[in-house]
C-alpha atoms as a PDB file:
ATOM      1  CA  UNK A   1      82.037 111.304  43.958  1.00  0.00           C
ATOM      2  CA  UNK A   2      79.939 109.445  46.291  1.00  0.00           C
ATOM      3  CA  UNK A   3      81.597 106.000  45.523  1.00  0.00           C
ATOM      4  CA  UNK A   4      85.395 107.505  45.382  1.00  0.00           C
ATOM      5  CA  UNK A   5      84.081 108.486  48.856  1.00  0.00           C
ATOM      6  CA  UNK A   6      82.734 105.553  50.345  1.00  0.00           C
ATOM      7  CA  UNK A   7      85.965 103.688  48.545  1.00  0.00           C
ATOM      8  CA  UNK A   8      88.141 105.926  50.556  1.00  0.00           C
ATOM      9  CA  UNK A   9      86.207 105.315  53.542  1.00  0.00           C
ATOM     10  CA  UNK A  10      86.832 101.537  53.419  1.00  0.00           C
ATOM     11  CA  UNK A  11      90.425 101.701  52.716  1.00  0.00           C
ATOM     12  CA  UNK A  12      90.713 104.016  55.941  1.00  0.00           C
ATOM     13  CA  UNK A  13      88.767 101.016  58.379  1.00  0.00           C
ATOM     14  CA  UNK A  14      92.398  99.260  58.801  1.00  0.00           C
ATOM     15  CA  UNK A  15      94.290 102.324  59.495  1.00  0.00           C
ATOM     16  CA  UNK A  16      92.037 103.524  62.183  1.00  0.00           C
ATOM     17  CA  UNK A  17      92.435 100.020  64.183  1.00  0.00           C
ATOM     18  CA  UNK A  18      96.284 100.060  63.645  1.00  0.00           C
ATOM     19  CA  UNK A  19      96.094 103.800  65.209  1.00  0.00           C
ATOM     20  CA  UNK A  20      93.511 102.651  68.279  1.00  0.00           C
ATOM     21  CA  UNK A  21      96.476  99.823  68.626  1.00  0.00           C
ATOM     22  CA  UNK A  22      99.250 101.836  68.086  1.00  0.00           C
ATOM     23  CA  UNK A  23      98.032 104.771  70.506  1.00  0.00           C
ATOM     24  CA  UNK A  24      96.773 102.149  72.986  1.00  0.00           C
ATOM     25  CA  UNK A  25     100.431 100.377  73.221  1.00  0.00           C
ATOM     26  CA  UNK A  26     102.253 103.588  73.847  1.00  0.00           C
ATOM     27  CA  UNK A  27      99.811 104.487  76.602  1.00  0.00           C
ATOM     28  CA  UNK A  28     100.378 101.359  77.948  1.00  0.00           C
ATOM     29  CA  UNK A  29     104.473 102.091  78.285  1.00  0.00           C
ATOM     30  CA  UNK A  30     103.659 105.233  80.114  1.00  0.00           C
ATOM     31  CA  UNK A  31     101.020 103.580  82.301  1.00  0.00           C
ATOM     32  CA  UNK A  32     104.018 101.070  83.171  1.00  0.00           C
ATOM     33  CA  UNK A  33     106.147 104.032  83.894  1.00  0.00           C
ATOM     34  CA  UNK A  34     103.631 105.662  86.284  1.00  0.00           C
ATOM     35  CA  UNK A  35     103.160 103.026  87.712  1.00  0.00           C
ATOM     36  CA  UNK A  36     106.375 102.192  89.077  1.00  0.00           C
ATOM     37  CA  UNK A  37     106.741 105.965  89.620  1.00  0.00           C
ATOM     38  CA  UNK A  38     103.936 106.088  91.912  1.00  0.00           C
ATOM     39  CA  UNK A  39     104.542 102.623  93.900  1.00  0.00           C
ATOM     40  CA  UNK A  40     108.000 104.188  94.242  1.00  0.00           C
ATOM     41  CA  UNK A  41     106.427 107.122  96.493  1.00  0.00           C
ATOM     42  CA  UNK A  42     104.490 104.249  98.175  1.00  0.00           C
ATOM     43  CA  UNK A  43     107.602 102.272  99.155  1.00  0.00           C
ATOM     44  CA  UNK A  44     109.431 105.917 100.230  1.00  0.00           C
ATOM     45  CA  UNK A  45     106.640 106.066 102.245  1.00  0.00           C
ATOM     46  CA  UNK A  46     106.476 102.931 103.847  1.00  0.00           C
ATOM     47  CA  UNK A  47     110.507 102.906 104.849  1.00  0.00           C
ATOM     48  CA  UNK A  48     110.174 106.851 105.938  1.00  0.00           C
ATOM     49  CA  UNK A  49     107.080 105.395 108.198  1.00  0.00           C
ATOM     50  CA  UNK A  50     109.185 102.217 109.710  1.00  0.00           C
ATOM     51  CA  UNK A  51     111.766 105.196 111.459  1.00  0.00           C
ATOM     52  CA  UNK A  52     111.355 104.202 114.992  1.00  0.00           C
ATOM     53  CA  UNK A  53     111.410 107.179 117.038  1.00  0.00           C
ATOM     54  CA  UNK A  54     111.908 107.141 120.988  1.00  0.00           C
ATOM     55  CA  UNK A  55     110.956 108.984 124.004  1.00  0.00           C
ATOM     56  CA  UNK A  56     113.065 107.584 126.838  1.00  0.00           C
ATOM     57  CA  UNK A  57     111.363 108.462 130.381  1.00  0.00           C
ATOM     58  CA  UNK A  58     112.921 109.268 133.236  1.00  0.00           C
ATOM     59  CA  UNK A  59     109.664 109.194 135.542  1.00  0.00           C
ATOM     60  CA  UNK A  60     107.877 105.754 136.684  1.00  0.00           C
ATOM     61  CA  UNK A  61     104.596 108.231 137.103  1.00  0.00           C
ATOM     62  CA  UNK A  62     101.903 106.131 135.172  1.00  0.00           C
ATOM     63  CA  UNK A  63      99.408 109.242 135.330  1.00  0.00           C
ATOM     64  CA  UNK A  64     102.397 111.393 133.814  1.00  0.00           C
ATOM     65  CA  UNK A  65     103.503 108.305 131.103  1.00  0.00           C
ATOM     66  CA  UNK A  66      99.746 108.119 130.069  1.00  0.00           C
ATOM     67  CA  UNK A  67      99.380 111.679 129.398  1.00  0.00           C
ATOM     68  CA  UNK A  68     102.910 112.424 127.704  1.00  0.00           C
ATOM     69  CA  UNK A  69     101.790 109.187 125.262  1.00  0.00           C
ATOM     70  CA  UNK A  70      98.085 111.322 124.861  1.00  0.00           C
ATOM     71  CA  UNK A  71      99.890 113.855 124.087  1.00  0.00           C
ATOM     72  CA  UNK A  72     102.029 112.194 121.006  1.00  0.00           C
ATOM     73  CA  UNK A  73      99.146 110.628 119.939  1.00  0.00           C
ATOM     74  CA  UNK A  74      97.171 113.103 119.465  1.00  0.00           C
ATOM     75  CA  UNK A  75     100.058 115.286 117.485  1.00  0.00           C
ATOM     76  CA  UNK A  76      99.519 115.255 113.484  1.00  0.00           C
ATOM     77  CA  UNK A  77     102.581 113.977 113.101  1.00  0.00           C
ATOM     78  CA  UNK A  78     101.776 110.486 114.933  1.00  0.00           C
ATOM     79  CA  UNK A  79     101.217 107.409 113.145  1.00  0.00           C
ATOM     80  CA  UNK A  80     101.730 104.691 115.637  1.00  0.00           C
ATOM     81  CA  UNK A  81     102.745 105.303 119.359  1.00  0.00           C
ATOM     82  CA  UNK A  82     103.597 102.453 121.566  1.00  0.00           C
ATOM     83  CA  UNK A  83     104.587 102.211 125.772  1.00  0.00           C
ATOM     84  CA  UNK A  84     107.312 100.074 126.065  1.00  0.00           C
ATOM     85  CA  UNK A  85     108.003  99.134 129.864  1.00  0.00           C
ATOM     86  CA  UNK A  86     111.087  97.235 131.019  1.00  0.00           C
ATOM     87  CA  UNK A  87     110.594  94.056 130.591  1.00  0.00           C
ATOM     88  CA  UNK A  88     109.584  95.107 126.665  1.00  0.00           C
ATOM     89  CA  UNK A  89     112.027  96.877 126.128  1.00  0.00           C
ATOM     90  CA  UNK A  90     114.477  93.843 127.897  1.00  0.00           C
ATOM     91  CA  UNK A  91     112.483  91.490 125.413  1.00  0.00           C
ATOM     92  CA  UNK A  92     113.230  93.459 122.075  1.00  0.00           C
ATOM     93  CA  UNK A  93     116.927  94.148 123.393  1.00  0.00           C
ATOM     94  CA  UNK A  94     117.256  90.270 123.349  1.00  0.00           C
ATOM     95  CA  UNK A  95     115.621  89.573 120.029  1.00  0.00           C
ATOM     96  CA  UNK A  96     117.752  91.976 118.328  1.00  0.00           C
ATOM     97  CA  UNK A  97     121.111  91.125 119.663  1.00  0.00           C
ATOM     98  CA  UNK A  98     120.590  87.627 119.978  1.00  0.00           C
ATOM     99  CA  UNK A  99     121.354  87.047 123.384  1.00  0.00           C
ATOM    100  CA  UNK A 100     119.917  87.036 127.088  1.00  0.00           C
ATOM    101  CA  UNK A 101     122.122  89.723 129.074  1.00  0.00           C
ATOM    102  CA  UNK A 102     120.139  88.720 132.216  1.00  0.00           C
ATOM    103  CA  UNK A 103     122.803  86.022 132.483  1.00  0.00           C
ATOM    104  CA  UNK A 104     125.217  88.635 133.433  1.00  0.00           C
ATOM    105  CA  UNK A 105     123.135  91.532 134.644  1.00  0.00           C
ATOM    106  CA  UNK A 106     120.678  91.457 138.248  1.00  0.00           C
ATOM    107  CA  UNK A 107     119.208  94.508 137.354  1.00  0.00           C
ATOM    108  CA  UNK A 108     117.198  95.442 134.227  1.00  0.00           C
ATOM    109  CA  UNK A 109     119.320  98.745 132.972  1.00  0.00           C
ATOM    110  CA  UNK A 110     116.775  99.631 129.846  1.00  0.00           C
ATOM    111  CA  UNK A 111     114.833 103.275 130.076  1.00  0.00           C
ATOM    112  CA  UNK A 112     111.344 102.780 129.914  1.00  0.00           C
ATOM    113  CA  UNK A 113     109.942 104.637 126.840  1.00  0.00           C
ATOM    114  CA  UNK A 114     107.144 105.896 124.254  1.00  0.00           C
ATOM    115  CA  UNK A 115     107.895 104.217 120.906  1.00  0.00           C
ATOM    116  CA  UNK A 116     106.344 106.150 118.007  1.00  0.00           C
ATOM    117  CA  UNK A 117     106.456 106.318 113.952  1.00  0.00           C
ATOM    118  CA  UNK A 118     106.122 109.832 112.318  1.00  0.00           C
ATOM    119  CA  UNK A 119     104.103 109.699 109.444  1.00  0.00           C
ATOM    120  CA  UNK A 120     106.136 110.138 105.892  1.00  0.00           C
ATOM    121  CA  UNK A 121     106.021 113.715 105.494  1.00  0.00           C
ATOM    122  CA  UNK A 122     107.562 114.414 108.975  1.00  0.00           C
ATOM    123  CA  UNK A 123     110.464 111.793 108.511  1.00  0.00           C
ATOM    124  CA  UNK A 124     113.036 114.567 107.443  1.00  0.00           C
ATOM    125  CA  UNK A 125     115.823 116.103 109.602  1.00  0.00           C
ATOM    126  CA  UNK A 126     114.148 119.364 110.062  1.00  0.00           C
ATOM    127  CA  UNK A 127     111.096 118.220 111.489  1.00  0.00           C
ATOM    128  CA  UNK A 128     111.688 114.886 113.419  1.00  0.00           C
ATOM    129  CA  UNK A 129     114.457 118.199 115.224  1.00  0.00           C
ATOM    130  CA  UNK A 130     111.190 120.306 115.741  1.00  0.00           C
ATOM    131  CA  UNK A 131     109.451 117.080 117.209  1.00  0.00           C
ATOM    132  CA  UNK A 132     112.057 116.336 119.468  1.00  0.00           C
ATOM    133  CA  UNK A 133     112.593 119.864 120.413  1.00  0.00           C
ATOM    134  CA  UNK A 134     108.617 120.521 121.409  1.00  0.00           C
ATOM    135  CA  UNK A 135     108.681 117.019 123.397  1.00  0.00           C
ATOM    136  CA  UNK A 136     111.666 118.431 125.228  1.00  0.00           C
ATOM    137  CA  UNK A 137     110.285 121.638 125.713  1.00  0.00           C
ATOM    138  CA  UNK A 138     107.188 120.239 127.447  1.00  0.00           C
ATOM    139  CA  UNK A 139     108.494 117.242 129.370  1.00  0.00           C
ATOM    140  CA  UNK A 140     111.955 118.075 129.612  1.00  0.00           C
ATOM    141  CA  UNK A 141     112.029 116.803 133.456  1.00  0.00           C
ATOM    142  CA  UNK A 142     109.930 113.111 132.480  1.00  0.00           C
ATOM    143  CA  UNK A 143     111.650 112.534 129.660  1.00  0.00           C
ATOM    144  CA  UNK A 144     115.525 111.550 129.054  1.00  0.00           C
ATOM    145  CA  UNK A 145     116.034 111.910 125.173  1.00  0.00           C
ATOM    146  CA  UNK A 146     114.336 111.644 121.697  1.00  0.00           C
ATOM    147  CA  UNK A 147     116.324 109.480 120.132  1.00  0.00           C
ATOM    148  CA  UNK A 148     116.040 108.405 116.351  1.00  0.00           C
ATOM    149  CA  UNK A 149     118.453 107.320 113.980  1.00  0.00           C
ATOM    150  CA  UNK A 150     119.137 110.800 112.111  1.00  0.00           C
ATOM    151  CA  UNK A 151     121.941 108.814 109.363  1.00  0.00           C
ATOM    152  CA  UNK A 152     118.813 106.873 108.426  1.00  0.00           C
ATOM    153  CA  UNK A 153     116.423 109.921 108.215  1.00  0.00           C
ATOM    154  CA  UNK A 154     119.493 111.900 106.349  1.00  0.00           C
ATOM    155  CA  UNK A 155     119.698 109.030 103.578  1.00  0.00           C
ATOM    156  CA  UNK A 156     116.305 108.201 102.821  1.00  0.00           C
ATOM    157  CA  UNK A 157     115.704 112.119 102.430  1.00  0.00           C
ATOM    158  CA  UNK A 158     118.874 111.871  99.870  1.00  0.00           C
ATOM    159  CA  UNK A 159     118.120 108.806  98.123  1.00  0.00           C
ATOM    160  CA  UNK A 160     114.455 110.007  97.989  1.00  0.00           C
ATOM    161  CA  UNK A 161     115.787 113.326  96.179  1.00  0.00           C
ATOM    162  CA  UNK A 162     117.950 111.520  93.758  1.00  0.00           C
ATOM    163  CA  UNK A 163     115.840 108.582  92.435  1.00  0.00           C
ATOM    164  CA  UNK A 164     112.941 111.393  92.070  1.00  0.00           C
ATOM    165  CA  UNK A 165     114.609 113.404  90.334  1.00  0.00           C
ATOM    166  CA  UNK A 166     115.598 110.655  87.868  1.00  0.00           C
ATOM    167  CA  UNK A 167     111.992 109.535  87.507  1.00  0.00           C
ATOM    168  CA  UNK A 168     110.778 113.037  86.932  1.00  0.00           C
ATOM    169  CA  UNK A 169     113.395 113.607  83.874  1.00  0.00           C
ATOM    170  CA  UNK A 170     112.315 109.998  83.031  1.00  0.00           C
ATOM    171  CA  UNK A 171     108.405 111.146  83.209  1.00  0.00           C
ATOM    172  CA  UNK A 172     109.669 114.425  80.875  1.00  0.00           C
ATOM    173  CA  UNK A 173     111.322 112.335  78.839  1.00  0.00           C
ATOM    174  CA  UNK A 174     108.414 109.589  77.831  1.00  0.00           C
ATOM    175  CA  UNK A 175     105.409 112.346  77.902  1.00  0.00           C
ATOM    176  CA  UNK A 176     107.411 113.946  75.299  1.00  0.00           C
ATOM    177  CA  UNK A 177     108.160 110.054  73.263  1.00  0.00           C
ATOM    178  CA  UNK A 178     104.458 109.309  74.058  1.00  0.00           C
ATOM    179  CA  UNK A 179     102.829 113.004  72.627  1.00  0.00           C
ATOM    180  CA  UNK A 180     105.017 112.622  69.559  1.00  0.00           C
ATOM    181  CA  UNK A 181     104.523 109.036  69.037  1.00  0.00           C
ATOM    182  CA  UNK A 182     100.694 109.875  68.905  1.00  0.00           C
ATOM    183  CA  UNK A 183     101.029 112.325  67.119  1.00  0.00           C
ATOM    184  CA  UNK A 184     102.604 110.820  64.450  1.00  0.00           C
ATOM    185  CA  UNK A 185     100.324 107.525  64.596  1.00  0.00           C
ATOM    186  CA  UNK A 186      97.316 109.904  64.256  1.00  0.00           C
ATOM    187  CA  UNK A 187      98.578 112.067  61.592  1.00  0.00           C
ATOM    188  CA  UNK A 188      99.538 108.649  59.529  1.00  0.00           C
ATOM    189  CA  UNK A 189      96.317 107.626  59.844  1.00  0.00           C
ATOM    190  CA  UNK A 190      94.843 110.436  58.341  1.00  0.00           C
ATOM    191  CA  UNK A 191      97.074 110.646  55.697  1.00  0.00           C
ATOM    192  CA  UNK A 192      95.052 107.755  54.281  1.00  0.00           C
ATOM    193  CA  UNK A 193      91.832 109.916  54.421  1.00  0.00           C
ATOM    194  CA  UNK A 194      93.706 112.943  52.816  1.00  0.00           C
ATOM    195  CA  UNK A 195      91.416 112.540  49.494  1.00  0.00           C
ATOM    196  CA  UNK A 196      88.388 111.847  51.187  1.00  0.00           C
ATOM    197  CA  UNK A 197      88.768 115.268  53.177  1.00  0.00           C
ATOM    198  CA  UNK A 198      89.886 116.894  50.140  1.00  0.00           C
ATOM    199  CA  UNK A 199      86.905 115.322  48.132  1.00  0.00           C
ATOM    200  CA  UNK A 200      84.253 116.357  50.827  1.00  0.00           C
ATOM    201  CA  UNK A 201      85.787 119.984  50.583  1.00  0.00           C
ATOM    202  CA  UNK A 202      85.399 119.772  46.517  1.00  0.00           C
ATOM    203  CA  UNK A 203      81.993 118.995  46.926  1.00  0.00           C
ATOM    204  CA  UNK A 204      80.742 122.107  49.060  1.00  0.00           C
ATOM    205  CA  UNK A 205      80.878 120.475  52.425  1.00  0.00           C
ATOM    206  CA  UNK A 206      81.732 123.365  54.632  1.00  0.00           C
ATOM    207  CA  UNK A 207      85.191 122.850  56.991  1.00  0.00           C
ATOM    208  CA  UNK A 208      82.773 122.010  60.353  1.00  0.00           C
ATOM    209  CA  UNK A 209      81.413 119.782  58.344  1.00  0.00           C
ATOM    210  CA  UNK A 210      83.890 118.130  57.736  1.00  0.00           C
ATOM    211  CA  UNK A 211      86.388 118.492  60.642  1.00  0.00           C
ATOM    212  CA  UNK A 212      83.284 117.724  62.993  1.00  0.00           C
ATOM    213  CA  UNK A 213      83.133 114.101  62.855  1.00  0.00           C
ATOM    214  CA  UNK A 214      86.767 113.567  62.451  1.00  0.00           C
ATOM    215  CA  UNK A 215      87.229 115.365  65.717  1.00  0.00           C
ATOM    216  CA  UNK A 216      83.714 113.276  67.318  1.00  0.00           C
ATOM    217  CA  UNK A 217      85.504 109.855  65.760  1.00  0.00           C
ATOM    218  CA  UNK A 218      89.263 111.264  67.215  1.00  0.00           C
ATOM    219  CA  UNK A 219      87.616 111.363  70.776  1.00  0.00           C
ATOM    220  CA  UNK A 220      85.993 108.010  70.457  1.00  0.00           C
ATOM    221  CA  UNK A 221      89.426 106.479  69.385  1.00  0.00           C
ATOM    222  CA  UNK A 222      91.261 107.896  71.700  1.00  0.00           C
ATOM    223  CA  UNK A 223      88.773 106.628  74.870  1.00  0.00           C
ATOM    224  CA  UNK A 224      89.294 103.297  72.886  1.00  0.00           C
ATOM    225  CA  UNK A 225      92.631 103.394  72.880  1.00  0.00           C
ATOM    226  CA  UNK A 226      92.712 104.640  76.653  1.00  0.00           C
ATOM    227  CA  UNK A 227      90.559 101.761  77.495  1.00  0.00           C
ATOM    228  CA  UNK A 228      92.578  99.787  76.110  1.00  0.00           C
ATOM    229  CA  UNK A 229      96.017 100.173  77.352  1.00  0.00           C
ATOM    230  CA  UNK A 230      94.014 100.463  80.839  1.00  0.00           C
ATOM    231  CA  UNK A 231      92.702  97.029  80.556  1.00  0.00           C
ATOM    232  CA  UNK A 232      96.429  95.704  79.606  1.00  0.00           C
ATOM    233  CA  UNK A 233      97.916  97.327  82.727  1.00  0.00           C
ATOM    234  CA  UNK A 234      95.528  96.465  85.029  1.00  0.00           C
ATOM    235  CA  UNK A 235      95.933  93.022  83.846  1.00  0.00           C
ATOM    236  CA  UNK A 236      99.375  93.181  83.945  1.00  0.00           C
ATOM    237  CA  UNK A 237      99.168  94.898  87.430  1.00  0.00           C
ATOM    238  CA  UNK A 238      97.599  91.563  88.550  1.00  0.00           C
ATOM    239  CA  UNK A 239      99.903  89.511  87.163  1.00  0.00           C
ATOM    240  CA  UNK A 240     103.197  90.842  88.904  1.00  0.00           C
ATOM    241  CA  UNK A 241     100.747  90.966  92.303  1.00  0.00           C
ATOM    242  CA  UNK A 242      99.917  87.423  92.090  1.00  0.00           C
ATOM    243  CA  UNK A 243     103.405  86.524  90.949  1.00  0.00           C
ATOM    244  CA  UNK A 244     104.899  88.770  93.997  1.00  0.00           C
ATOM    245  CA  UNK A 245     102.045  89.061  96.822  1.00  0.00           C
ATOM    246  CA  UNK A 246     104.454  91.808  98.996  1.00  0.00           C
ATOM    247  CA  UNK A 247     102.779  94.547  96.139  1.00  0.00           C
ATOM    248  CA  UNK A 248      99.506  93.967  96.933  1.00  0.00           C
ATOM    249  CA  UNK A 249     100.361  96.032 100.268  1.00  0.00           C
ATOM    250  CA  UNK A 250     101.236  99.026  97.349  1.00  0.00           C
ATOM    251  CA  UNK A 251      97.821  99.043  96.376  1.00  0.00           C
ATOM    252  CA  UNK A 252      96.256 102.449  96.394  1.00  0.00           C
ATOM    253  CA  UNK A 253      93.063 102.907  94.483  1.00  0.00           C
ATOM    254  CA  UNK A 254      93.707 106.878  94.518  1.00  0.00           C
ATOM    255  CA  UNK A 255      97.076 106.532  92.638  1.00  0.00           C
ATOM    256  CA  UNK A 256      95.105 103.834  89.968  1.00  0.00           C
ATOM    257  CA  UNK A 257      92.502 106.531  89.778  1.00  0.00           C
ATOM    258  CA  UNK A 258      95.105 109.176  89.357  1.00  0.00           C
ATOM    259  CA  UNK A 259      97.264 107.065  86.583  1.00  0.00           C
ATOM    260  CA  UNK A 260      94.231 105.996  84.578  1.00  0.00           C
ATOM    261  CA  UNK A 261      92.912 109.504  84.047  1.00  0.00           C
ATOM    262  CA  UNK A 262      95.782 110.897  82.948  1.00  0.00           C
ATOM    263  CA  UNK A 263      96.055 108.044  80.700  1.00  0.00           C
ATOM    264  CA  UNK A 264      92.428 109.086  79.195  1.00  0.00           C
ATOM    265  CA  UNK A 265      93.297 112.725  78.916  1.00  0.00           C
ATOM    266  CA  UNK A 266      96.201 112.263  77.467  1.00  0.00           C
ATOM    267  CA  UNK A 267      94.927 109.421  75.003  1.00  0.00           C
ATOM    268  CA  UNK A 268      92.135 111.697  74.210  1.00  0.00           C
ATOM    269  CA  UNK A 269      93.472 115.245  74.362  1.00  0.00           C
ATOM    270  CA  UNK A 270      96.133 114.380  71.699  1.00  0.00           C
ATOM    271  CA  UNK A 271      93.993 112.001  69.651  1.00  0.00           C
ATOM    272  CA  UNK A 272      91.702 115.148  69.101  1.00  0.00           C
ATOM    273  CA  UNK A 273      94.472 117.678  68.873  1.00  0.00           C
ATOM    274  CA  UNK A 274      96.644 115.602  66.299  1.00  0.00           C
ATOM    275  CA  UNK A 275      93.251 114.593  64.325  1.00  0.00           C
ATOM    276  CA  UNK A 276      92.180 118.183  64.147  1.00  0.00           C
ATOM    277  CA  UNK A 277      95.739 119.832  62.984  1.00  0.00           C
ATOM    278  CA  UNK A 278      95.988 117.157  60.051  1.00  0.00           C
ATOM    279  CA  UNK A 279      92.126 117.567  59.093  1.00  0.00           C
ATOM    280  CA  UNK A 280      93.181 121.490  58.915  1.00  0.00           C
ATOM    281  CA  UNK A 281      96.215 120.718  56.891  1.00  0.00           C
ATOM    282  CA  UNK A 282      94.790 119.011  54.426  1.00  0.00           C
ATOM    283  CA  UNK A 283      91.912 121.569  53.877  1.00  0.00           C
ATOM    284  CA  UNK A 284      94.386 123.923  52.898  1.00  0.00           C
ATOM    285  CA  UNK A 285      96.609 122.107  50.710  1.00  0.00           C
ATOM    286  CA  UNK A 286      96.028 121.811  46.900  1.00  0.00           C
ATOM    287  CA  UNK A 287      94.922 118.903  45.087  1.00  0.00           C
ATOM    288  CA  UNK A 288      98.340 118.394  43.166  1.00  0.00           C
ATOM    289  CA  UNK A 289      99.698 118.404  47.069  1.00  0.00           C
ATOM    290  CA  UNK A 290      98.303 115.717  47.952  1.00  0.00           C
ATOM    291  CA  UNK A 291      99.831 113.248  45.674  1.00  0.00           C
END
């Protein structure tokens, strides 16, 4: 018994590293996948954050501009807020359009104004109206208009919506491919044990016993294989930043932190899930069965 055992045992050694491999490269494809999913939300992010929002002032006051830009500044909405005098605001006018209009014009007919950027989860038509409503509200008489480009705002809210909504059926999608891809890599890797288990049971070994290690050496592959595809993506990570420097200004080490441990729980959750379901299978079939 003890030799048909060990025999067993050896023939097994191959189909374990084809399953760490196999598991690995499918953990891999959905790392891939979250990854662009997630440095998706980061470029959202960054165009919802490049909305330039303005505050055009009526009052020269300097006491009255300072505090009005305090005020913005200090609102949890505010990312970056900027004074732009006259002669700014004359300066960016020109560098936009191309052309000096001081050639035509004696007087300098550009609003002074506070320049600010929302941060991303403001940058939506309903509140970018309740920011431009309170700064109204409270400095109605020093300042002209809130101005911001609402068709922008309105179509990076929609486009937003839509490509999420593809990525999450996407995300659906693969976690389903990836469970059942495991699953079935696992459970053809124990196939090739079937007559050890079956052998152990014979022999008296109780069903801890047995299932025990199976489910120790499951959670060991499936780290492995975790590792693994980790390593890959990270590598390849590195690769597309060196090949294309403007994603290195994606980088966010909570999102690789977030992406890499569901990669482990995954890898090892269904590792130990699909190793203990086939151990229990095979416990209960018959000898004859197993042929």
């Amino acid at each position: 018994m003890s030799v048909i055992g060990k025999a067993s045992l050896k023939r097994a050694k191959p189909s374990y590293i084809y399953s760490v491999i196999g598991v690995a490269l499918v953990l891999f494809m959905m790392g891939i996948m979250g990854w662009i999913f997630l440095n998706f939300r980061e470029v959202s992010k960054v165009f919802k954050e490049d909305v330039p929002i303005s505050a055009y002032l009526r009052t020269m006051n300097k006491d009255t501009i300072s505090q009005i830009q305090t005020y913005i500044s200090t609102q949890p909405f505010a990312k970056t807020v900027t004074y732009v005098n006259k002669e700014s605001a004359k300066a960016i006018w020109n560098k936009d359009n191309s052309e000096d209009w001081a050639k035509t014009l004696d007087q300098n007919p550009l609003p002074e104004s506070i320049d600010f950027k929302a941060k991303a989860e403001y940058v939506n038509k309903d509140s970018l109206q309740a920011i431009r409503d309170n700064i109204m509200r409270l400095y109605g008489n020093q300042v002209t208009e809130v101005q911001y480009q609402l068709s922008l705002v309105s179509k990076l809210d929609e486009n937003a919506s839509k490509v999420g909504l593809i990525f999450i059926v996407l995300a659906i999608i693969l976690t389903l491919i990836v469970i059942v891809s495991i699953d079935n890599t696992i459970r053809l890797a124990m196939f090739s044990n079937r007559f050890l288990i079956k052998t152990m049971q014979m022999v008296g070994a109780t069903r801890w016993f047995i299932t025990k290690p199976m489910d120790l050496k499951a959670l060991l592959h499936g780290l492995i294989s975790s590792v693994i595809a980790i390593l890959l993506l990270f590598s390849l990570v590195k690769w597309a930043e060196g090949q294309f420097p403007e994603l290195t200004t994606l980088h966010n080490i909570k999102n690789f932190a977030f992406l890499f441990s569901g990669m482990i729980f995954i890898g090892v959750s269904i590792s130990l899930i699909s190793t203990h379901r086939s151990v229990r299978k095979y416990l209960k079939m018959k000898l004859d069965e197993l042929y």
